[in-house]
Protein backbone atom coordinates (compact mmCIF):
# COMPACT_ATOMS: atom_id res chain seq x y z
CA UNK A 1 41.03 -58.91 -39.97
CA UNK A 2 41.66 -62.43 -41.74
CA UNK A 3 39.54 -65.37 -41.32
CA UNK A 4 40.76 -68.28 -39.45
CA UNK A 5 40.03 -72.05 -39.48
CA UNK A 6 38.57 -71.38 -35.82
CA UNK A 7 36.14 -68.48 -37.45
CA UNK A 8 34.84 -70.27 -40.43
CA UNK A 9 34.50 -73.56 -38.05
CA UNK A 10 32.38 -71.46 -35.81
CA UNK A 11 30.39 -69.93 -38.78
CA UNK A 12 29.83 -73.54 -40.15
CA UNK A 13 28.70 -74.47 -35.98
CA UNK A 14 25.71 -71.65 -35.87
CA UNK A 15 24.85 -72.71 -39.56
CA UNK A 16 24.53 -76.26 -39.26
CA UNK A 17 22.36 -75.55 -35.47
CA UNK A 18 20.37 -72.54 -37.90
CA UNK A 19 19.53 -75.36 -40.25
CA UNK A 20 19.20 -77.86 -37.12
CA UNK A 21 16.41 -75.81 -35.70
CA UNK A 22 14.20 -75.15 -38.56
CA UNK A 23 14.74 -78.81 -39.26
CA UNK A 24 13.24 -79.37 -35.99
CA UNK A 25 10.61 -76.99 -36.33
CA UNK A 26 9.36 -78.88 -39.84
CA UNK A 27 9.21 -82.17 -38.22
CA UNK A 28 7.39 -80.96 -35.44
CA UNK A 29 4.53 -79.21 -37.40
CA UNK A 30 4.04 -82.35 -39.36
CA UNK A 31 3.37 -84.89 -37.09
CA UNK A 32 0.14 -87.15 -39.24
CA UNK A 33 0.86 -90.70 -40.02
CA UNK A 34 0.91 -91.26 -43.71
CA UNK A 35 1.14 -94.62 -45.74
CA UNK A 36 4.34 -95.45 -47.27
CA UNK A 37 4.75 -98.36 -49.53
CA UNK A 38 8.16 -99.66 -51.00
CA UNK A 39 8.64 -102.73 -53.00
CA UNK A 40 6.08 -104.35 -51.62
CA UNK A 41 6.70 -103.46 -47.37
CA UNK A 42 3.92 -100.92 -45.99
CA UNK A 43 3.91 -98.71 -42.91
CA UNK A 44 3.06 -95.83 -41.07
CA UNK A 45 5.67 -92.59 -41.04
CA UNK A 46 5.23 -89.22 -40.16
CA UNK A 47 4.80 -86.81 -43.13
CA UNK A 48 8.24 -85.10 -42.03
CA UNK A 49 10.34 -88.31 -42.02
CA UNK A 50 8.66 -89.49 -45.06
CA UNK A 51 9.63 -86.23 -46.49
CA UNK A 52 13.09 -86.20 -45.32
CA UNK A 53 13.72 -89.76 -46.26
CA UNK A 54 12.71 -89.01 -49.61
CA UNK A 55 15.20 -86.44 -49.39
CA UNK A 56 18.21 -88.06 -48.25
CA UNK A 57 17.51 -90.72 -51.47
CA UNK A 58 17.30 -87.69 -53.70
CA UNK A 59 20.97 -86.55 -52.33
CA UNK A 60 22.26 -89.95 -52.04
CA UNK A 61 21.13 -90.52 -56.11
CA UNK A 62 22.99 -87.18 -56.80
CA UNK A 63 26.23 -87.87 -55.10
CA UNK A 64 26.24 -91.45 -56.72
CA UNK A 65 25.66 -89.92 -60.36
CA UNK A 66 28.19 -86.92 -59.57
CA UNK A 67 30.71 -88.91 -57.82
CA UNK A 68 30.53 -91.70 -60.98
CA UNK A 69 31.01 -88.49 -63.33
CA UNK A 70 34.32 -87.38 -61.04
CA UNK A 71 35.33 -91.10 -61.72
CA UNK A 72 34.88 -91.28 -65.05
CA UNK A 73 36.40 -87.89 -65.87
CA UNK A 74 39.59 -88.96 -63.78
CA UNK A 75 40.01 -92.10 -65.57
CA UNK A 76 40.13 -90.61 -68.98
CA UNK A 77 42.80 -87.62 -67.31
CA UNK A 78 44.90 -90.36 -66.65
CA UNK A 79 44.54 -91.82 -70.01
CA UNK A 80 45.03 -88.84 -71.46
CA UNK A 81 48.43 -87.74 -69.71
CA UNK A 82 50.02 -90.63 -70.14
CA UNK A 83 50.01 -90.74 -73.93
């Protein structure tokens, strides 16, 4: 049988709740307040949201690096095609 949009959406649907879950499951077995200081601000976060914050930056610094790359690379495909 062929795989269909409606099959691999349904894959991605119990893989994304698979990751939801276990997501779920770290945040609830680390609950203690830890001390988080940024540029000066201070507060009190749970260990799993300071972890997942730090997370999300670590992505967010990735995609801006990659997607700068794609840019760059682009521009100098153009430049290059229309010599």
């Amino acid at each position: 049988m062929r795989r269909t949009r409606t099959s691999a959406t349904w894959i991605g649907v119990i893989v994304f709740t698979a990751v939801l879950v276990l997501l779920l499951i770290f945040i609830l077995q680390n609950t203690q307040s830890v001390q988080i200081s940024y540029f000066g601000a201070t507060g009190h976060v749970s260990l799993a949201v300071a972890m997942l914050l730090a997370a999300v930056a670590g992505v967010l610094l990735t995609a801006i690096a990659g997607s700068l790359r794609i840019w760059q690379l682009r521009r100098r495909l153009r430049g290059v095609t229309r010599r």
